[in-house]
PDB file of N, CA and C in Angstrom:
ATOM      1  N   UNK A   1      -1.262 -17.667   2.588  1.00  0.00           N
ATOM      2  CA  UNK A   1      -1.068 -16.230   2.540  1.00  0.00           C
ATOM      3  C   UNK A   1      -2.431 -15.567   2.531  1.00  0.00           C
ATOM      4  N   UNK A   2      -2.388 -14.230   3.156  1.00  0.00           N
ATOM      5  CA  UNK A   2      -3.960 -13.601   3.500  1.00  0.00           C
ATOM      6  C   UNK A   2      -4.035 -12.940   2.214  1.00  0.00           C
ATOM      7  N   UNK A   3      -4.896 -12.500   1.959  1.00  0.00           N
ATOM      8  CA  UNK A   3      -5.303 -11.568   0.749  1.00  0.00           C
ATOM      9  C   UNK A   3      -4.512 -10.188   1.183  1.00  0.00           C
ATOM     10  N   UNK A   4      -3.957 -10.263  -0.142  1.00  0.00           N
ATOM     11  CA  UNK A   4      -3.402  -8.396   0.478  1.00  0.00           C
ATOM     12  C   UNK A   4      -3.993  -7.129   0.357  1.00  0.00           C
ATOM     13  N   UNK A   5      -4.156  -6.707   1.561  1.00  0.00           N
ATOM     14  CA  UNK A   5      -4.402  -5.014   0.888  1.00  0.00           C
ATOM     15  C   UNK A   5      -3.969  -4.383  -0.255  1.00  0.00           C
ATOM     16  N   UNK A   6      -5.366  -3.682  -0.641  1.00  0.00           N
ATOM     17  CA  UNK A   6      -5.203  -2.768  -2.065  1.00  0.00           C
ATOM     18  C   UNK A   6      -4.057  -1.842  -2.319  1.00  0.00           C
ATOM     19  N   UNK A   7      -4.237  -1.186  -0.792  1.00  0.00           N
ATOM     20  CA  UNK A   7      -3.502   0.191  -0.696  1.00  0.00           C
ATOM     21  C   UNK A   7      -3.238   0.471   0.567  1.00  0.00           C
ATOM     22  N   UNK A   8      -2.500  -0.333   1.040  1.00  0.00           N
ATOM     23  CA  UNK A   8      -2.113  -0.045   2.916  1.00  0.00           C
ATOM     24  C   UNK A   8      -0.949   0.906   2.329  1.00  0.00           C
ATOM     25  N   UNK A   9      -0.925   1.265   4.308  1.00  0.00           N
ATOM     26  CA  UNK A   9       0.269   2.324   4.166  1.00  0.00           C
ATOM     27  C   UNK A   9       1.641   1.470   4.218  1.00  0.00           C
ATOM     28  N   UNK A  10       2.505   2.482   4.616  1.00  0.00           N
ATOM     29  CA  UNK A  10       3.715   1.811   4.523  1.00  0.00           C
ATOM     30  C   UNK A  10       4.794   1.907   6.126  1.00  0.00           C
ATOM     31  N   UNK A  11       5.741   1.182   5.978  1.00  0.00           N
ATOM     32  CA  UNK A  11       6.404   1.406   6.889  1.00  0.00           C
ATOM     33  C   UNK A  11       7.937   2.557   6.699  1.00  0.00           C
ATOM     34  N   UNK A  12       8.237   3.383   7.248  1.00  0.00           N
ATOM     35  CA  UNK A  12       9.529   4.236   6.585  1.00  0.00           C
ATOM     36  C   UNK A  12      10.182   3.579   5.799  1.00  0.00           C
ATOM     37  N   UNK A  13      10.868   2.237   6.150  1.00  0.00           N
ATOM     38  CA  UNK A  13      11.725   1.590   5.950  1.00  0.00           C
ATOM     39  C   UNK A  13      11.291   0.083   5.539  1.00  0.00           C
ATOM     40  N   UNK A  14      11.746  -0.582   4.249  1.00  0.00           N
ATOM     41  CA  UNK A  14      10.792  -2.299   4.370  1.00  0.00           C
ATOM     42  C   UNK A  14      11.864  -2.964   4.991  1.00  0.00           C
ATOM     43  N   UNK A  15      11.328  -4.077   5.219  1.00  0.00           N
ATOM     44  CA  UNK A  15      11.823  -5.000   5.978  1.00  0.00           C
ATOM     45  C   UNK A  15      13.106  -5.753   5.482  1.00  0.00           C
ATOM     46  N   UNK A  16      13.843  -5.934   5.778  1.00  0.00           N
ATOM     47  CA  UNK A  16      15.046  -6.918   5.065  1.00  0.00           C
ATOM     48  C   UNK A  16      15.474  -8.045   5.631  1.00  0.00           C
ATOM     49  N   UNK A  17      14.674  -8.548   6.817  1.00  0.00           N
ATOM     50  CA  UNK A  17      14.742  -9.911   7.030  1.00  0.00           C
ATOM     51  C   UNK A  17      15.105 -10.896   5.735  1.00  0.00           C
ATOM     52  N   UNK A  18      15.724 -12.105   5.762  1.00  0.00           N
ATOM     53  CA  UNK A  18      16.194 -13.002   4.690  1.00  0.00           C
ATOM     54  C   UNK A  18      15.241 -13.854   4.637  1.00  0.00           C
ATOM     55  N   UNK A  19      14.221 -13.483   5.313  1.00  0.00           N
ATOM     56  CA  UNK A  19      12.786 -14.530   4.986  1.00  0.00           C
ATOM     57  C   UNK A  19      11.625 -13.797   4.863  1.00  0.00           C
ATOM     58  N   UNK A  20      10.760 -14.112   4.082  1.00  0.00           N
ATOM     59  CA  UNK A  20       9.359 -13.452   3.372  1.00  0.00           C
ATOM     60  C   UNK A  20       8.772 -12.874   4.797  1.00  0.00           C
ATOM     61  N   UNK A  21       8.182 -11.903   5.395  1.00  0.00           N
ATOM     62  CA  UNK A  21       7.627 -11.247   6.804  1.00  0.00           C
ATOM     63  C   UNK A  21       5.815 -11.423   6.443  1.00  0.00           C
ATOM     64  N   UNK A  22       5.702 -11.311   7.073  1.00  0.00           N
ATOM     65  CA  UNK A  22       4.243 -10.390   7.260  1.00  0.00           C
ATOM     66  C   UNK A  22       3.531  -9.136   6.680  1.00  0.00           C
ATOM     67  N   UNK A  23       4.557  -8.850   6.792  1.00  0.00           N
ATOM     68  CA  UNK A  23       4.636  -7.142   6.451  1.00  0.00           C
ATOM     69  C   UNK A  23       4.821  -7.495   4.579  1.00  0.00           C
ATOM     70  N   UNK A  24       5.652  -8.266   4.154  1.00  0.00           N
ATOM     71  CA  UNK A  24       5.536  -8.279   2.850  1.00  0.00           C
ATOM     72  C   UNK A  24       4.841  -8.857   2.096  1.00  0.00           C
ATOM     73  N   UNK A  25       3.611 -10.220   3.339  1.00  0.00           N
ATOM     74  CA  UNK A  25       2.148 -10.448   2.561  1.00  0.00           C
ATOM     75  C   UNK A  25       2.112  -9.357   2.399  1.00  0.00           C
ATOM     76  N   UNK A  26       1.632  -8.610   3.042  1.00  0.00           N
ATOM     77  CA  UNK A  26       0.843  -7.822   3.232  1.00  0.00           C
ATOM     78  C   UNK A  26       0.512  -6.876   2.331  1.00  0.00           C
ATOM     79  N   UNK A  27       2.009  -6.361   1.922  1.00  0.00           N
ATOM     80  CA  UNK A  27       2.651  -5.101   1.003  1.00  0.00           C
ATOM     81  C   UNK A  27       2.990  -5.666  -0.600  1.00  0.00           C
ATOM     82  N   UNK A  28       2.109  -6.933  -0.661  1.00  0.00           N
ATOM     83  CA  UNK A  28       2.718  -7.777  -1.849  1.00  0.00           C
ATOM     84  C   UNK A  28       1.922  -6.441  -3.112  1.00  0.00           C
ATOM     85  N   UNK A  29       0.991  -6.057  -2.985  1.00  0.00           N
ATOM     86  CA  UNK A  29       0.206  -4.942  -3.878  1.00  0.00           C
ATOM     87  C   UNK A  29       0.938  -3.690  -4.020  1.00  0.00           C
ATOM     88  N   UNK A  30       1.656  -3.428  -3.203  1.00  0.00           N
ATOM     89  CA  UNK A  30       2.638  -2.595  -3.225  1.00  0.00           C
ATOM     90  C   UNK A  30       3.553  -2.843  -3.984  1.00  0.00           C
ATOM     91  N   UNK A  31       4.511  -3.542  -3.626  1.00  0.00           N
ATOM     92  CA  UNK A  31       6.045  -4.127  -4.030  1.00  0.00           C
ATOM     93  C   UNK A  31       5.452  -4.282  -5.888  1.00  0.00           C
ATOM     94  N   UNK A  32       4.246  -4.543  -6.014  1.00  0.00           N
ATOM     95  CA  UNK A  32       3.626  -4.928  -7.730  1.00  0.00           C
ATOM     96  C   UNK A  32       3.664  -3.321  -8.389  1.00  0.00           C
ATOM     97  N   UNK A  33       3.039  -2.551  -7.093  1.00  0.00           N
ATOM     98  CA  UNK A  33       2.981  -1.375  -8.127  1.00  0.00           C
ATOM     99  C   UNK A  33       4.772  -0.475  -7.893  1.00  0.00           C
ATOM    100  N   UNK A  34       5.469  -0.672  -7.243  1.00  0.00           N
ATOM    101  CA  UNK A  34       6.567  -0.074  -7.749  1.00  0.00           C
ATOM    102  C   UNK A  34       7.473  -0.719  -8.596  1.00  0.00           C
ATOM    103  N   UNK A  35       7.657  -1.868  -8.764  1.00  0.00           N
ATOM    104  CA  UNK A  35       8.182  -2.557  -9.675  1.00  0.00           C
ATOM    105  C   UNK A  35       7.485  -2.551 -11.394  1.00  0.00           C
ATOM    106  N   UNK A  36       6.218  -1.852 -11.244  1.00  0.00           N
ATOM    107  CA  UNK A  36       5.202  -1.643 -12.490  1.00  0.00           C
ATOM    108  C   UNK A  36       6.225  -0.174 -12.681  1.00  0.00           C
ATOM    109  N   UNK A  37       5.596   0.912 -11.788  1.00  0.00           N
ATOM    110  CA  UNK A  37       5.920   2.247 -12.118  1.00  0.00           C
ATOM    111  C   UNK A  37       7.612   2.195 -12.100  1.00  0.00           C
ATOM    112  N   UNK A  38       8.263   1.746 -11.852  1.00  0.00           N
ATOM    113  CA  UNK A  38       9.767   1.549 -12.393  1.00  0.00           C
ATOM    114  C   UNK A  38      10.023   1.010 -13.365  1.00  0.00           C
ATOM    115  N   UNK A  39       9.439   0.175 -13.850  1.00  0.00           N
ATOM    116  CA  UNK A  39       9.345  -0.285 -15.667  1.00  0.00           C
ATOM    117  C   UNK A  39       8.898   0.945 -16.219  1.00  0.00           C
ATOM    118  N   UNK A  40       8.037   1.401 -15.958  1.00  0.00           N
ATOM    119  CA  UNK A  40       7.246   2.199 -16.781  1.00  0.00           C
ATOM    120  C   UNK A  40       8.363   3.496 -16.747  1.00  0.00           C
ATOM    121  N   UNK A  41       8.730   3.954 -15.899  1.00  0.00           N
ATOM    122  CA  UNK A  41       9.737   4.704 -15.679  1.00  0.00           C
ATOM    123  C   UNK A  41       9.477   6.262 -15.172  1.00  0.00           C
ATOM    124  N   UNK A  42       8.984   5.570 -14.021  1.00  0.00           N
ATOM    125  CA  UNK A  42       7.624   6.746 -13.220  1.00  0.00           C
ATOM    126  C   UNK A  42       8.587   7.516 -12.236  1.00  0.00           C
ATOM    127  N   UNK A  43       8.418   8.537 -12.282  1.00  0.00           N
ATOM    128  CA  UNK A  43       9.183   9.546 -11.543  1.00  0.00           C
ATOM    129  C   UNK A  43       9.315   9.397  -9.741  1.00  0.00           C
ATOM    130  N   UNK A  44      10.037   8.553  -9.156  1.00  0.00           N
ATOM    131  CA  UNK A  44      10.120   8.271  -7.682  1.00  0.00           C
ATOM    132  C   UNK A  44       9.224   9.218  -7.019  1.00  0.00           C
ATOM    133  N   UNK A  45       9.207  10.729  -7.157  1.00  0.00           N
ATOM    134  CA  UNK A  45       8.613  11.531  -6.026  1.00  0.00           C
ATOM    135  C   UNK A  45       6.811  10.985  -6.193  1.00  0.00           C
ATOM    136  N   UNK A  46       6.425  10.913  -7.722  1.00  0.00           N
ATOM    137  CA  UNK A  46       5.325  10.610  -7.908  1.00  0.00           C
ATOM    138  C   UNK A  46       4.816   9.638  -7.352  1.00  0.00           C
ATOM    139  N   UNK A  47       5.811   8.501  -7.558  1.00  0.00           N
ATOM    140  CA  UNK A  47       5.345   7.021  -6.757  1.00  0.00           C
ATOM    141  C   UNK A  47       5.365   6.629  -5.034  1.00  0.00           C
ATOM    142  N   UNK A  48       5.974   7.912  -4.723  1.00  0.00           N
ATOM    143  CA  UNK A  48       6.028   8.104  -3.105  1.00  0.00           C
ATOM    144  C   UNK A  48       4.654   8.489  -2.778  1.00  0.00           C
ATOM    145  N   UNK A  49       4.675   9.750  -3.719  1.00  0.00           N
ATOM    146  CA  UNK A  49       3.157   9.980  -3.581  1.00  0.00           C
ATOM    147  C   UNK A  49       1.918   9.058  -3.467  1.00  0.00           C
ATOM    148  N   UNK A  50       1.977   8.392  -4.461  1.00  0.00           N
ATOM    149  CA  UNK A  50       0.597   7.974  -4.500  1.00  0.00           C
ATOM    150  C   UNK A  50       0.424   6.623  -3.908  1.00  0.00           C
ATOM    151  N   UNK A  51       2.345   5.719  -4.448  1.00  0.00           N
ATOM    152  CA  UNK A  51       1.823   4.362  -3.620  1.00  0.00           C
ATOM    153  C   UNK A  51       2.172   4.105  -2.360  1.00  0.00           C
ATOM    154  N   UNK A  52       3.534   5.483  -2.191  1.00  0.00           N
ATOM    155  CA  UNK A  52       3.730   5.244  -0.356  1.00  0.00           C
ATOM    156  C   UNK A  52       2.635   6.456   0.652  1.00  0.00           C
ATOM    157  N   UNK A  53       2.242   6.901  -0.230  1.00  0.00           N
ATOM    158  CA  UNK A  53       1.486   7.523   0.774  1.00  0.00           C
ATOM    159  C   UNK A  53       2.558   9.023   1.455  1.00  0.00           C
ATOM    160  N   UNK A  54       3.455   9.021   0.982  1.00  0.00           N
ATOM    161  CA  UNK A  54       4.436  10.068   2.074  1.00  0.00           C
ATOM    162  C   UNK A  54       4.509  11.452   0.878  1.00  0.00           C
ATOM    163  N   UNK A  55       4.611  12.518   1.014  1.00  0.00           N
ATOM    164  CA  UNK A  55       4.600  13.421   0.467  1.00  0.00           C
ATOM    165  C   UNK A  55       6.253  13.679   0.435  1.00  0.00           C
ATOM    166  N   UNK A  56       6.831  13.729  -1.113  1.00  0.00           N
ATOM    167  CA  UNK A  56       8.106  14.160  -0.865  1.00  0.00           C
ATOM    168  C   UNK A  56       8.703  15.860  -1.013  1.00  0.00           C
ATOM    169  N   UNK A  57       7.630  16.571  -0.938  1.00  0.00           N
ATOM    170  CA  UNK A  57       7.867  18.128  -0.696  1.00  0.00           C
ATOM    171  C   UNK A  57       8.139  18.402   0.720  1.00  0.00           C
ATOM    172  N   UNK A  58       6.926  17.455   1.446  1.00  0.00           N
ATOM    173  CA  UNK A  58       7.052  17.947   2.817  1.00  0.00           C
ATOM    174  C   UNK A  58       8.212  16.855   3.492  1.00  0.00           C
ATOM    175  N   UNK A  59       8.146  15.220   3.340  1.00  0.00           N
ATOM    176  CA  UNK A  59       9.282  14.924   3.657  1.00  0.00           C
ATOM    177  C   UNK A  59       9.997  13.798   2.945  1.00  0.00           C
ATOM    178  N   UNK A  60      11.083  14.604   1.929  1.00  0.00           N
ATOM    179  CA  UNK A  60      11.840  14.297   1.268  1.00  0.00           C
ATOM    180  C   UNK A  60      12.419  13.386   1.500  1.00  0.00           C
ATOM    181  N   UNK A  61      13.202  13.293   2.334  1.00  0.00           N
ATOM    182  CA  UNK A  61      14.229  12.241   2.712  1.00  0.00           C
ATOM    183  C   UNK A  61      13.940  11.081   3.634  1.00  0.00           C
ATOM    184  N   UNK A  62      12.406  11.027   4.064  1.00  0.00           N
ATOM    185  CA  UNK A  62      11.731   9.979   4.149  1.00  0.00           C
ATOM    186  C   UNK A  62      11.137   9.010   2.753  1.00  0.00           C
ATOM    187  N   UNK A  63      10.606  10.141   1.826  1.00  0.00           N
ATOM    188  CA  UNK A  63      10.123   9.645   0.798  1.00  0.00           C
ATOM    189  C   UNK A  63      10.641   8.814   0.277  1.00  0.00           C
ATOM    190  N   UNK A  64      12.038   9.735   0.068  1.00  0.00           N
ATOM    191  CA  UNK A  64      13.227   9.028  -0.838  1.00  0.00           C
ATOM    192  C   UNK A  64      13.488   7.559  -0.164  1.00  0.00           C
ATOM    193  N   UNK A  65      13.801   7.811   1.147  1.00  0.00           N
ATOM    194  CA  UNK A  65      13.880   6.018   2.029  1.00  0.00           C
ATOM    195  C   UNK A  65      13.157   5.097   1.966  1.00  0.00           C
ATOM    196  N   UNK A  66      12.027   5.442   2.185  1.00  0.00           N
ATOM    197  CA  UNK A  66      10.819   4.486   1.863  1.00  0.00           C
ATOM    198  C   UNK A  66      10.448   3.830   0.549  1.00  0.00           C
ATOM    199  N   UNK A  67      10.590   5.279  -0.570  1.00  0.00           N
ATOM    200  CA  UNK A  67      10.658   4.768  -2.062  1.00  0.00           C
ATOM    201  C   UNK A  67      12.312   3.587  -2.262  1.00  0.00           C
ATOM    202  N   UNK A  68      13.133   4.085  -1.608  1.00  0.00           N
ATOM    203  CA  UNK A  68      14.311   2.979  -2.375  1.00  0.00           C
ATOM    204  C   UNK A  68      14.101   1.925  -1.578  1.00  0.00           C
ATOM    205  N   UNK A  69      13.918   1.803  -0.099  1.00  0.00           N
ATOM    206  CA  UNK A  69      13.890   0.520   0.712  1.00  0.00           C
ATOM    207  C   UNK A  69      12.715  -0.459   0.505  1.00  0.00           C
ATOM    208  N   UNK A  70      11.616  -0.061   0.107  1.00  0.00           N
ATOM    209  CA  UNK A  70      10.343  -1.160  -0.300  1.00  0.00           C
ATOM    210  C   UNK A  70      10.929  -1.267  -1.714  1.00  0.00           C
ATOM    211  N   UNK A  71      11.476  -0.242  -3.138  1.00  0.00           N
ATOM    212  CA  UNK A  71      11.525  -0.999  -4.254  1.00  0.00           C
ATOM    213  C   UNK A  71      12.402  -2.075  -4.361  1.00  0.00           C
ATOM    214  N   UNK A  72      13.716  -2.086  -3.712  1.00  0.00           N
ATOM    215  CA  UNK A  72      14.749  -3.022  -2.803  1.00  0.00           C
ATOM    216  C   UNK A  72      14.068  -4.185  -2.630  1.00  0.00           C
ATOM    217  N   UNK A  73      13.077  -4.233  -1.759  1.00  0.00           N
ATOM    218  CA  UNK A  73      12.074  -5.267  -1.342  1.00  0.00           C
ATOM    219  C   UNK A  73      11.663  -6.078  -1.938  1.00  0.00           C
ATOM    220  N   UNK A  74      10.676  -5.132  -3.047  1.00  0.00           N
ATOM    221  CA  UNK A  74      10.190  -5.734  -4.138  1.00  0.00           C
ATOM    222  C   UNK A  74      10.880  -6.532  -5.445  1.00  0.00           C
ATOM    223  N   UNK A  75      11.994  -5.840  -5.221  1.00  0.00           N
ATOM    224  CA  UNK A  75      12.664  -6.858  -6.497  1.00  0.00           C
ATOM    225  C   UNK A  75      13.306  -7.909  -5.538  1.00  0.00           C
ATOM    226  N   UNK A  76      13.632  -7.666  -4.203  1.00  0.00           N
ATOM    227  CA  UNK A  76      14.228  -9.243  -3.815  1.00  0.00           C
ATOM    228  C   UNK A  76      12.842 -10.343  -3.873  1.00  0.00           C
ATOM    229  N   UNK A  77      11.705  -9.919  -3.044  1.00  0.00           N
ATOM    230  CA  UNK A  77      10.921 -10.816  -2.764  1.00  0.00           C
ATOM    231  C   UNK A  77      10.554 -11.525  -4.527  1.00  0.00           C
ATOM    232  N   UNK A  78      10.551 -10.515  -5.549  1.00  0.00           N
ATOM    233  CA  UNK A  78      10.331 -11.328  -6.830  1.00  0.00           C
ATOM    234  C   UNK A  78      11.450 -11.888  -7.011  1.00  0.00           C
ATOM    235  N   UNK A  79      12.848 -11.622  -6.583  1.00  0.00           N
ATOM    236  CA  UNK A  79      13.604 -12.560  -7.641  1.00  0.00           C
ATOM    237  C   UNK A  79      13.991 -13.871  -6.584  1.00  0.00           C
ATOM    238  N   UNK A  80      13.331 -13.718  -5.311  1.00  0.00           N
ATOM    239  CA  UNK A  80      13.047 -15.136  -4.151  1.00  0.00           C
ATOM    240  C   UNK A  80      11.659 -15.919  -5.038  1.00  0.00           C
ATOM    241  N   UNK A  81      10.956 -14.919  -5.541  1.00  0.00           N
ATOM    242  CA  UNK A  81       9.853 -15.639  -6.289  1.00  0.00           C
ATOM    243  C   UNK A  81       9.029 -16.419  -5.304  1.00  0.00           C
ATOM    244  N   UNK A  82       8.955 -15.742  -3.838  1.00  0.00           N
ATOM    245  CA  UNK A  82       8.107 -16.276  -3.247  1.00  0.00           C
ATOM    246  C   UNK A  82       6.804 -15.729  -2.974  1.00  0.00           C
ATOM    247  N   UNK A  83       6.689 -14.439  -3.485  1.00  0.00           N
ATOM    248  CA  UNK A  83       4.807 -13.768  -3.491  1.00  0.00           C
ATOM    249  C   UNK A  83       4.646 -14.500  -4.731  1.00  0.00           C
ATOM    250  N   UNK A  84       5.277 -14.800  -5.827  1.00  0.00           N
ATOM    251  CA  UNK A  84       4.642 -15.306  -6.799  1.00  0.00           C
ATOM    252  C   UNK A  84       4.089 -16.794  -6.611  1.00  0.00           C
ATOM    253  N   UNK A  85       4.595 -17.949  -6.164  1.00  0.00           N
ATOM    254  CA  UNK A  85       4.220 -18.710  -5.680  1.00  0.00           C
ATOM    255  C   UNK A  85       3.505 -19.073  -4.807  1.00  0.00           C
ATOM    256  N   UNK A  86       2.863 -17.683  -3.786  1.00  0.00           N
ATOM    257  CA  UNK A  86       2.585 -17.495  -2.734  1.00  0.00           C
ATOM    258  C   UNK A  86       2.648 -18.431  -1.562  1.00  0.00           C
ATOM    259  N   UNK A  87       4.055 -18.164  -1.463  1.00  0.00           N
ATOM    260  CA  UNK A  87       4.279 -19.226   0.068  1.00  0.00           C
ATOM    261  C   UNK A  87       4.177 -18.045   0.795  1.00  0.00           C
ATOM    262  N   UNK A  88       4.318 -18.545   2.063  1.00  0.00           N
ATOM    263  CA  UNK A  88       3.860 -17.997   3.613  1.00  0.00           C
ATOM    264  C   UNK A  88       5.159 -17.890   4.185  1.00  0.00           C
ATOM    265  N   UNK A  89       5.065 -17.162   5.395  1.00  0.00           N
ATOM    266  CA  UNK A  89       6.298 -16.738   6.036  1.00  0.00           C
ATOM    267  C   UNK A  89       6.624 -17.537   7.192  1.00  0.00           C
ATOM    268  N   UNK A  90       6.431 -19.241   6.711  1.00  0.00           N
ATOM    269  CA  UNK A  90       6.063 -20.284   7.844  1.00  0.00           C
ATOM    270  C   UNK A  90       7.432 -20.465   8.870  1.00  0.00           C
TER     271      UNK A  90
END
């Protein structure tokens, strides 16, 4: 697995392939910080903001997609427990 970006952008929508992508090396720094700010119990528009990058004043109902479809992501790829182990998308 490559080192992941700090703070890449995002895609509207994450991926839901039934096998680990590319896209979710990639976004493994991501998928960490919304699964953080959802413990913590961080206000979705905020976390669109800052970790998707999408503004949810100007577009809402992207925000909202992007925020539920990568946190989706993030709890499958942890409870596959395969960024934690860091296998590859061989």
């Amino acid at each position: 697995m490559k080192k992941p970006e700090l703070d890449p952008d995002v895609a509207d929508v994450a991926p839901t392939d039934s096998a680990l992508t590319a896209y979710d090396e990639q976004h493994v720094v991501t998928y960490a910080r919304l699964l953080q700010a959802e413990s913590e119990g961080a206000n979705w528009r905020e976390v669109a903001r800052i970790v998707l990058h999408i503004d949810p004043d100007r577009q809402p109902d992207r925000a909202q997609n992007a925020y539920l479809s990568h946190l989706a992501r993030a709890k499958w790829v942890t409870e596959q427990g395969r960024l934690l182990r860091g296998a590859g998308s061989n």
